[in-house]
N, C-alpha and C. Protein backbone atom coordinates (compact mmCIF):
# COMPACT_ATOMS: atom_id res chain seq x y z
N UNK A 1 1.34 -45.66 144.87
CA UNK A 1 2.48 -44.86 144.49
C UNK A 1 2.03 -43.41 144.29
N UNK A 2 2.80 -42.60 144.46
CA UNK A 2 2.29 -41.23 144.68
C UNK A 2 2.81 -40.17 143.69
N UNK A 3 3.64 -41.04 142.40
CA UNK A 3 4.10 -40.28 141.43
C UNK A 3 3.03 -40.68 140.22
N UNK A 4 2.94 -40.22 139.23
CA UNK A 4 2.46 -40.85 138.19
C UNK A 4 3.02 -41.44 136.77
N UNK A 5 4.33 -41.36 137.31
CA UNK A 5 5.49 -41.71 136.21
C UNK A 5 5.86 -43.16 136.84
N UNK A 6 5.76 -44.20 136.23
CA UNK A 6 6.19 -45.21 136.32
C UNK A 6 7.74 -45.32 136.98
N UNK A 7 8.66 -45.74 138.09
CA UNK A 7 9.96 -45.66 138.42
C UNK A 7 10.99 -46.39 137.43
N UNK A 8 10.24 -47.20 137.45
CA UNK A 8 11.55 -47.97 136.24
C UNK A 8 11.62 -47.44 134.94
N UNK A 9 10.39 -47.01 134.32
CA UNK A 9 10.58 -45.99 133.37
C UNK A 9 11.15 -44.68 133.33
N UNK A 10 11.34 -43.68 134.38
CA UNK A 10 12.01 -42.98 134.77
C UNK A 10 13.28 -43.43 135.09
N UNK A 11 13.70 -44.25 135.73
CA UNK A 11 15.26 -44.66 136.27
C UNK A 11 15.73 -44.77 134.80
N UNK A 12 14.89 -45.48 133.59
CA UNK A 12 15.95 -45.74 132.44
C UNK A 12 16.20 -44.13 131.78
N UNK A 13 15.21 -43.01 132.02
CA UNK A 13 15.33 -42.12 131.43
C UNK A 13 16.84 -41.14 132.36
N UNK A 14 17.00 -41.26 133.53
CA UNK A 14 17.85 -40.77 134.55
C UNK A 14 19.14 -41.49 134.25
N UNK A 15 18.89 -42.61 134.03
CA UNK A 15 20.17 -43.27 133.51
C UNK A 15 20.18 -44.46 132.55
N UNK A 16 20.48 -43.89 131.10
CA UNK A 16 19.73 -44.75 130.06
C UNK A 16 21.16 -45.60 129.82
N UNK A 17 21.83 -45.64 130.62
CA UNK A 17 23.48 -46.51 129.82
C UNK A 17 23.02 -47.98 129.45
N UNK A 18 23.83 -49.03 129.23
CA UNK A 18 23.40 -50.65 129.37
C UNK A 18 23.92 -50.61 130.67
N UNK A 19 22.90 -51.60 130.98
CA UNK A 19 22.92 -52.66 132.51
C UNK A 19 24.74 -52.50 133.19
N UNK A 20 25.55 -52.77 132.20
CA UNK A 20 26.63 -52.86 133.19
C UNK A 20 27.89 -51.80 132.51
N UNK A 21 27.22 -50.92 132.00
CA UNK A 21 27.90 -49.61 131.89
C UNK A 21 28.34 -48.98 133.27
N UNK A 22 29.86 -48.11 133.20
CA UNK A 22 29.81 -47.61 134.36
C UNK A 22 28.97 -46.08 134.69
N UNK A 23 28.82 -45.85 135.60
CA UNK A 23 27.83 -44.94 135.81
C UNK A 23 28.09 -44.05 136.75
N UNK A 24 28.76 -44.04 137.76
CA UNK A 24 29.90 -43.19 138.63
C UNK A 24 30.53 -43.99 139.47
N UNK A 25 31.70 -43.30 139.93
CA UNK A 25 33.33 -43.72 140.31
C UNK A 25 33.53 -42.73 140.44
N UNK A 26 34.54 -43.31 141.74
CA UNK A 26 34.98 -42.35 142.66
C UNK A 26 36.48 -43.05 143.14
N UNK A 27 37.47 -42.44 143.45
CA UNK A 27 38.89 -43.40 143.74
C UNK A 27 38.77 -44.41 145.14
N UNK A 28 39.37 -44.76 144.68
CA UNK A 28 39.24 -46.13 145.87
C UNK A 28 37.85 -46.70 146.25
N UNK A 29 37.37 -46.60 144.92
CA UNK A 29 35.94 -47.54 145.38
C UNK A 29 35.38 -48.41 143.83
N UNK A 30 34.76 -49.45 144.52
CA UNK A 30 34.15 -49.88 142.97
C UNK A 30 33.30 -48.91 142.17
N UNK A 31 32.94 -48.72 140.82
CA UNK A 31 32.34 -48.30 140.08
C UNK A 31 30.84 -48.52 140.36
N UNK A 32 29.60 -47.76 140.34
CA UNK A 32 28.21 -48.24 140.21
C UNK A 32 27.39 -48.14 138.96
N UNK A 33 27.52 -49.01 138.51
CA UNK A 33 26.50 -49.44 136.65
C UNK A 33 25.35 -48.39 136.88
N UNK A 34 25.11 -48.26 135.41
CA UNK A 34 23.68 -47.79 135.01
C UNK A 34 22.82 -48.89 135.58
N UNK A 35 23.20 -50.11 135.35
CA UNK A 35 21.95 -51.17 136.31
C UNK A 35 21.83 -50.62 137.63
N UNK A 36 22.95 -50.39 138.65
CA UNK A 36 22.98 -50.26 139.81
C UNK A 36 22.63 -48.91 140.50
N UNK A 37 22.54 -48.20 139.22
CA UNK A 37 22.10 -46.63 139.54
C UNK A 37 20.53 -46.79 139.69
N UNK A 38 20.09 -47.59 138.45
CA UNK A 38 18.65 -47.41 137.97
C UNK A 38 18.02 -48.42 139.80
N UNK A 39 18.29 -49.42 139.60
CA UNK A 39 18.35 -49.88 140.89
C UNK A 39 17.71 -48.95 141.98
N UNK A 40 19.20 -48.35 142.17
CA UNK A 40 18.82 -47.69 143.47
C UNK A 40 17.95 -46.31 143.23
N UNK A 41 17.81 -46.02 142.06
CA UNK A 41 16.72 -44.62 141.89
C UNK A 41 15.60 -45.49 142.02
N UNK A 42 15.50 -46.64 141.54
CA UNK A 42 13.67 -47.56 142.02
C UNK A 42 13.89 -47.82 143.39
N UNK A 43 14.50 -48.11 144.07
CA UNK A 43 14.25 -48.51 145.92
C UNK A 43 14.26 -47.10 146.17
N UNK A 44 15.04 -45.86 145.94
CA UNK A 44 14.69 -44.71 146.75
C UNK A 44 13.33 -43.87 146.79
N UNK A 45 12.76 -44.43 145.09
CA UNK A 45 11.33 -43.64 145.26
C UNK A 45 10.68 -44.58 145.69
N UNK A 46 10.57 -45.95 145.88
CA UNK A 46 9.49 -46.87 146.97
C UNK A 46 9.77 -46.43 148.45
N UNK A 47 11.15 -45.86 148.43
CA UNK A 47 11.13 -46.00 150.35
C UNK A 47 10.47 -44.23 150.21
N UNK A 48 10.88 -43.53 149.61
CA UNK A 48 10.34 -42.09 150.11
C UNK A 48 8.55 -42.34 149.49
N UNK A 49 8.16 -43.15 149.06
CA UNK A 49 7.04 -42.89 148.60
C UNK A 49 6.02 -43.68 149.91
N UNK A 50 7.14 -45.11 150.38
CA UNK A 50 6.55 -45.40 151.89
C UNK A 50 6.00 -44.36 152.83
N UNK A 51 7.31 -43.72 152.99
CA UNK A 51 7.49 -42.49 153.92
C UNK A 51 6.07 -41.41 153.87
N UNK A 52 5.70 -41.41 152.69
CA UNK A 52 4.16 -40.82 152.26
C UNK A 52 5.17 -39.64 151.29
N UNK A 53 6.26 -39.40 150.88
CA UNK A 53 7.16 -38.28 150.04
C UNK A 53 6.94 -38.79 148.47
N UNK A 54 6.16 -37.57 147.71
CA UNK A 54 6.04 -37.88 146.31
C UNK A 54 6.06 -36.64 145.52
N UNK A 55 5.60 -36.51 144.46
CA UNK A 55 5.70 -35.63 143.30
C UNK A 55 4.84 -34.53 144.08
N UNK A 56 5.29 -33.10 143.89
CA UNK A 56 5.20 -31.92 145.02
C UNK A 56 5.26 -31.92 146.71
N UNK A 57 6.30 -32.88 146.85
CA UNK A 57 6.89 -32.40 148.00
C UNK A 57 8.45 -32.22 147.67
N UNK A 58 9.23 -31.59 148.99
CA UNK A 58 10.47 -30.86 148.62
C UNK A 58 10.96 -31.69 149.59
N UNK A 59 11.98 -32.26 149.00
CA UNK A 59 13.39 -32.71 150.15
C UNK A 59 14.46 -31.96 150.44
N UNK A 60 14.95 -31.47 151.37
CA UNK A 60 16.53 -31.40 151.88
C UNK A 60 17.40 -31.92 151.30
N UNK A 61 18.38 -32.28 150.79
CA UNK A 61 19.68 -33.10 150.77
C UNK A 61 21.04 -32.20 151.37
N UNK A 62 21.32 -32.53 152.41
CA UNK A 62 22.52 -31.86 153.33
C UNK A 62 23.17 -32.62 153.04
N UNK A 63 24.36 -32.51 152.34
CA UNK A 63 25.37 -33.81 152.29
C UNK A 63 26.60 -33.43 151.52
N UNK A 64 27.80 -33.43 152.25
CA UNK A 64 28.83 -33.29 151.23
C UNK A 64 29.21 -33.39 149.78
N UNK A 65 29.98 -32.89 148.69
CA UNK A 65 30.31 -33.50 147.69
C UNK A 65 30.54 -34.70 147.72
N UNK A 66 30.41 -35.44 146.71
CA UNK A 66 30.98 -36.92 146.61
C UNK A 66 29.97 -37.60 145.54
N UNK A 67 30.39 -38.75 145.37
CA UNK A 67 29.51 -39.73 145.01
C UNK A 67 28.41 -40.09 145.47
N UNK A 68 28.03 -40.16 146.66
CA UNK A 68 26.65 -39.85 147.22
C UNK A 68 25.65 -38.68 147.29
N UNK A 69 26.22 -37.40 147.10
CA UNK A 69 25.51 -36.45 147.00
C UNK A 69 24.99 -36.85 145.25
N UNK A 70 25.73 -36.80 144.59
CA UNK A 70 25.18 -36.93 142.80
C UNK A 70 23.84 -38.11 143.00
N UNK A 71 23.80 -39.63 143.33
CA UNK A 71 23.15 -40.41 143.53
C UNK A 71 22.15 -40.06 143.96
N UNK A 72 22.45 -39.20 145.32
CA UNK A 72 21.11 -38.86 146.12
C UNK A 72 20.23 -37.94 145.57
N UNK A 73 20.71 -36.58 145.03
CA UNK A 73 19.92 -36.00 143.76
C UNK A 73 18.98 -36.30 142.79
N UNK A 74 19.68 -37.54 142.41
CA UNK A 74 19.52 -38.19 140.88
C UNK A 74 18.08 -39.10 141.40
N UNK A 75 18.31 -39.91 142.99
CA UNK A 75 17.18 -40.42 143.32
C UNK A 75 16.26 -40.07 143.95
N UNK A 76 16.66 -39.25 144.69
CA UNK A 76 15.42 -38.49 145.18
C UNK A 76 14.67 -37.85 144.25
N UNK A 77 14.74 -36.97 142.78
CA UNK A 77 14.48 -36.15 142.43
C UNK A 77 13.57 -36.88 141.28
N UNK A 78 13.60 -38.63 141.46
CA UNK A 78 12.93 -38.97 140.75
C UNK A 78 11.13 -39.46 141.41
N UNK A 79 11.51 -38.59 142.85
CA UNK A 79 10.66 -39.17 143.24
C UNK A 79 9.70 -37.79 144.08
N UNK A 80 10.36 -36.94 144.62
CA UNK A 80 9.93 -35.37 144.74
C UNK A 80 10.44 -34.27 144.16
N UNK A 81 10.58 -32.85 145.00
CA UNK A 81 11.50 -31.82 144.37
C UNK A 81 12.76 -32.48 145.35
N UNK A 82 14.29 -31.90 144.64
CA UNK A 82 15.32 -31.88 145.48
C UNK A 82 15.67 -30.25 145.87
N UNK A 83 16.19 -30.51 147.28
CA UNK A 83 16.77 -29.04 147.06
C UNK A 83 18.02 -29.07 148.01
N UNK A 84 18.87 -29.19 147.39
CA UNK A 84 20.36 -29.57 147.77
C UNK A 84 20.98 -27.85 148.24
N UNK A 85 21.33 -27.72 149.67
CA UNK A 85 21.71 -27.23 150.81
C UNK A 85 23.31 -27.65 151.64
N UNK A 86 23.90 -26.34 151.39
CA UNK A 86 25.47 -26.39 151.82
C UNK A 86 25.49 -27.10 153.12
N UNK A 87 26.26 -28.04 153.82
CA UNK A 87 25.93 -28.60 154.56
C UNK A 87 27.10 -27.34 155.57
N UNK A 88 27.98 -26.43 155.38
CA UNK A 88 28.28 -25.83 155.93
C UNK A 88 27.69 -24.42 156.64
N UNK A 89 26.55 -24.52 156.19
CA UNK A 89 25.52 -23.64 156.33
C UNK A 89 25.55 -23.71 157.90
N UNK A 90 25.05 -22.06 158.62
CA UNK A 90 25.31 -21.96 159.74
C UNK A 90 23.16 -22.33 160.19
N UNK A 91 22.86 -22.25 161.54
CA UNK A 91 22.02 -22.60 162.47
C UNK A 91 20.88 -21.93 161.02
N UNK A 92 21.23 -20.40 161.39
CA UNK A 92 20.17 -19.47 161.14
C UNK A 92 20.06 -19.38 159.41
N UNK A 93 20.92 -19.54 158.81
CA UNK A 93 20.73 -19.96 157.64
C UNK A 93 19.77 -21.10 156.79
N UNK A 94 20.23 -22.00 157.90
CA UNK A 94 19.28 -23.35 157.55
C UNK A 94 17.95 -23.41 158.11
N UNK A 95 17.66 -22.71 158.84
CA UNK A 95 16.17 -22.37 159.48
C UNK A 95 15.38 -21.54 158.52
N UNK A 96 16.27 -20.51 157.50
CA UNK A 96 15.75 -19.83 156.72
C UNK A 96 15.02 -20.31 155.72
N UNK A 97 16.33 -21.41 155.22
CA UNK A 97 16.41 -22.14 153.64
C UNK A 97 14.77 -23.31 153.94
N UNK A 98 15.17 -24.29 155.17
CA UNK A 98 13.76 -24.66 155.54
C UNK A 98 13.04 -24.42 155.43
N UNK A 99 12.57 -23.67 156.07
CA UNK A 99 11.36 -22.71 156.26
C UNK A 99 10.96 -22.33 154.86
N UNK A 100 12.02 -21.69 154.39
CA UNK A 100 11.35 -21.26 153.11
C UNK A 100 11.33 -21.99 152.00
N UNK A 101 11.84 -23.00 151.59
CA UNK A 101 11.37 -24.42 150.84
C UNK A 101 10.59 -25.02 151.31
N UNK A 102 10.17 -25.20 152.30
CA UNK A 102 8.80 -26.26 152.58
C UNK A 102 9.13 -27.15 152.57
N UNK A 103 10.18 -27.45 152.78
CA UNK A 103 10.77 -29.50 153.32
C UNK A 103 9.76 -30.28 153.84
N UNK A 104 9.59 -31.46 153.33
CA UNK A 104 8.88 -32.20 153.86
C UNK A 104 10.23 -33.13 154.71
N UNK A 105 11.20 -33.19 154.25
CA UNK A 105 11.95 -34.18 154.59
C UNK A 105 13.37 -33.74 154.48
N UNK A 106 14.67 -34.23 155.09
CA UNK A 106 16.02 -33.52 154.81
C UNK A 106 16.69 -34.93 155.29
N UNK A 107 17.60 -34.90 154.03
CA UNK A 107 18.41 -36.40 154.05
C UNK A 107 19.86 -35.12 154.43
N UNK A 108 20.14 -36.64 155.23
CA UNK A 108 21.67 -35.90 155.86
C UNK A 108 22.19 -37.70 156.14
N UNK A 109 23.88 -37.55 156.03
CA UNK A 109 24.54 -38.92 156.85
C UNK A 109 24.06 -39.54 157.90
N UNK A 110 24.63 -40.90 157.89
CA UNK A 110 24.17 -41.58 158.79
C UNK A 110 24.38 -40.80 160.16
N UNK A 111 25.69 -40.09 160.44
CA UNK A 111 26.30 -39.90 161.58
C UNK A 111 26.08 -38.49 161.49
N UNK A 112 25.27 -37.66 161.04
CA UNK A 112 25.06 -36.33 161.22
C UNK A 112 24.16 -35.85 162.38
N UNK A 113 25.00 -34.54 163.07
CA UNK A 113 24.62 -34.67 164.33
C UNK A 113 24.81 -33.01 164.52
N UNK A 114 24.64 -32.09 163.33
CA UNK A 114 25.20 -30.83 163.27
C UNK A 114 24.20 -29.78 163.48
N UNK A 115 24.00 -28.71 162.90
CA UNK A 115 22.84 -27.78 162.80
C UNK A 115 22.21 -28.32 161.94
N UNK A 116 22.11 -28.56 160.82
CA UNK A 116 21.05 -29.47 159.93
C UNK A 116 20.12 -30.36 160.54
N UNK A 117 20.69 -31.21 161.41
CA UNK A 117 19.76 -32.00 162.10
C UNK A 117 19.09 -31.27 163.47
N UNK A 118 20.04 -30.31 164.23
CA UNK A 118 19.35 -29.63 164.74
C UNK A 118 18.01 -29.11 164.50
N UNK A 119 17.79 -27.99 163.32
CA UNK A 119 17.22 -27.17 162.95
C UNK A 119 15.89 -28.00 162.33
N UNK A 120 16.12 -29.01 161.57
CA UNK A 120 15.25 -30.10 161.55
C UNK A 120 14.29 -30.43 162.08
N UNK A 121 14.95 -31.26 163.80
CA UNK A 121 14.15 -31.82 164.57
C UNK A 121 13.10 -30.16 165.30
N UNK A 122 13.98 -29.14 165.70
CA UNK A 122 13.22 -28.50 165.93
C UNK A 122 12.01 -27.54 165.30
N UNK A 123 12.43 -27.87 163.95
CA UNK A 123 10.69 -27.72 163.10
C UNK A 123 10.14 -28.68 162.92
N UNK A 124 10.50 -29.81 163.26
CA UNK A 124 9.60 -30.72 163.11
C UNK A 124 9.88 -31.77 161.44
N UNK A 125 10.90 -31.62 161.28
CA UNK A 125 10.97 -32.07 159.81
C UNK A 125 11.60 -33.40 160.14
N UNK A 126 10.84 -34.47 159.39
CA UNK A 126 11.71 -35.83 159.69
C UNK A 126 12.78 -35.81 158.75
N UNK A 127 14.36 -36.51 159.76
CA UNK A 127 15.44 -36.14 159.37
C UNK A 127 15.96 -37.98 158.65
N UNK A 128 15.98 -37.94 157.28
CA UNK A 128 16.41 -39.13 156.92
C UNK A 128 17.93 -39.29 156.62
N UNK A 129 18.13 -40.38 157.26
CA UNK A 129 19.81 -40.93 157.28
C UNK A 129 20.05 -41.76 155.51
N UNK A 130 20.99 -41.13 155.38
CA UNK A 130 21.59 -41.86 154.16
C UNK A 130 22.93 -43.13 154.52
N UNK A 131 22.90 -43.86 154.59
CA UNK A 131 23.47 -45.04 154.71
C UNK A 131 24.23 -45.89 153.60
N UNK A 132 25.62 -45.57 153.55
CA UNK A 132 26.75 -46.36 152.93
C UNK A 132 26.67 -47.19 153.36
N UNK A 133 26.45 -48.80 152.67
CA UNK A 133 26.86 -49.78 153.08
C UNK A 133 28.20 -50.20 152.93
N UNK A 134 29.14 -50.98 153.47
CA UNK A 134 30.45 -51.54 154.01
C UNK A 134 31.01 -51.91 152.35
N UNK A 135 31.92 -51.49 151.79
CA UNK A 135 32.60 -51.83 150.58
C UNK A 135 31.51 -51.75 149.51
N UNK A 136 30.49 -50.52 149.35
CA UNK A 136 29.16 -50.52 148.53
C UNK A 136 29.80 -49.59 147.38
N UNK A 137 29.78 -49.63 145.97
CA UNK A 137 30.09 -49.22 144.71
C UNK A 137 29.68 -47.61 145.10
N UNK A 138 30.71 -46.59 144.88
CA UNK A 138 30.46 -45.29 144.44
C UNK A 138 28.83 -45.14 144.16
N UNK A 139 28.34 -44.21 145.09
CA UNK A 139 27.00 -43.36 145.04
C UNK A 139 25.82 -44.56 145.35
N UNK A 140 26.44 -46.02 146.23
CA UNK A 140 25.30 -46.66 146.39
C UNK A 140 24.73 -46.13 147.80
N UNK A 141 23.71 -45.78 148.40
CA UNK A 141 23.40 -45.79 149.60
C UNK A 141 21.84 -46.50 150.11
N UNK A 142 22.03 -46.56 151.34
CA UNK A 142 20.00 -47.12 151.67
C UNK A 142 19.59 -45.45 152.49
N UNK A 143 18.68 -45.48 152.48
CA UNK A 143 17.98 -44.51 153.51
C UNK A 143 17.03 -45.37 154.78
């Protein structure tokens, strides 16, 4: 592991509610618990920590408002720096912001296919998909 903070000890500090407290909601979707938050802040720092992404490296997060942007923050950030980026941002903007954060990595939607991912592939930055699963509780996602 490439942090030195224990994850599950951190996930309770990121989200200290009880197990089946709600923890964010969003309309027309189920609620996701402090269990289900803490949850997914421990699988997101094992998969970015797979990835070789840990404590002093910088992620991307391109991603609309919503319930997934808050989640994705909350988990990534338990596991590198975050640095959350307007996803309306034009070509040359985002080549800037890159470049000059030092991304190791930039989470964007499954189906993102814009200048973000452009600008990405052509520095070379691996571009990770955030993935809603099918009827999945407010702010759950896989990468």
């Amino acid at each position: 592991m490439t942090t030195s903070e224990n994850p599950f000890d951190l996930a309770h500090r990121l989200a200290p509610g009880a197990e089946d407290a709600p923890a964010i909601a969003a309309p027309d979707r189920t609620v996701l618990s402090h269990g289900g938050l803490r949850r997914l802040i421990q699988e997101t720092v094992t998969r970015l920590n797979t990835l070789g992404i840990g404590r002093g490296d910088r992620v991307a997060i391109v991603l609309p408002n919503g319930p997934e942007m808050a989640t994705a923050f909350i988990a990534v950030a338990a596991a590198a720096s975050t640095a959350p980026l307007n996803p309306a941002y034009r070509t040359d903007e985002l080549d800037f912001y890159l470049r000059d954060i030092g991304v190791k990595a930039i989470l964007v939607g499954k189906d993102e296919q814009g200048p973000s991912v452009e600008v990405a592939e052509r520095l070379a930055i691996p571009v990770l998909r955030l993935v809603v699963p099918e009827g999945a509780p407010a702010g759950l996602f896989t990468i």
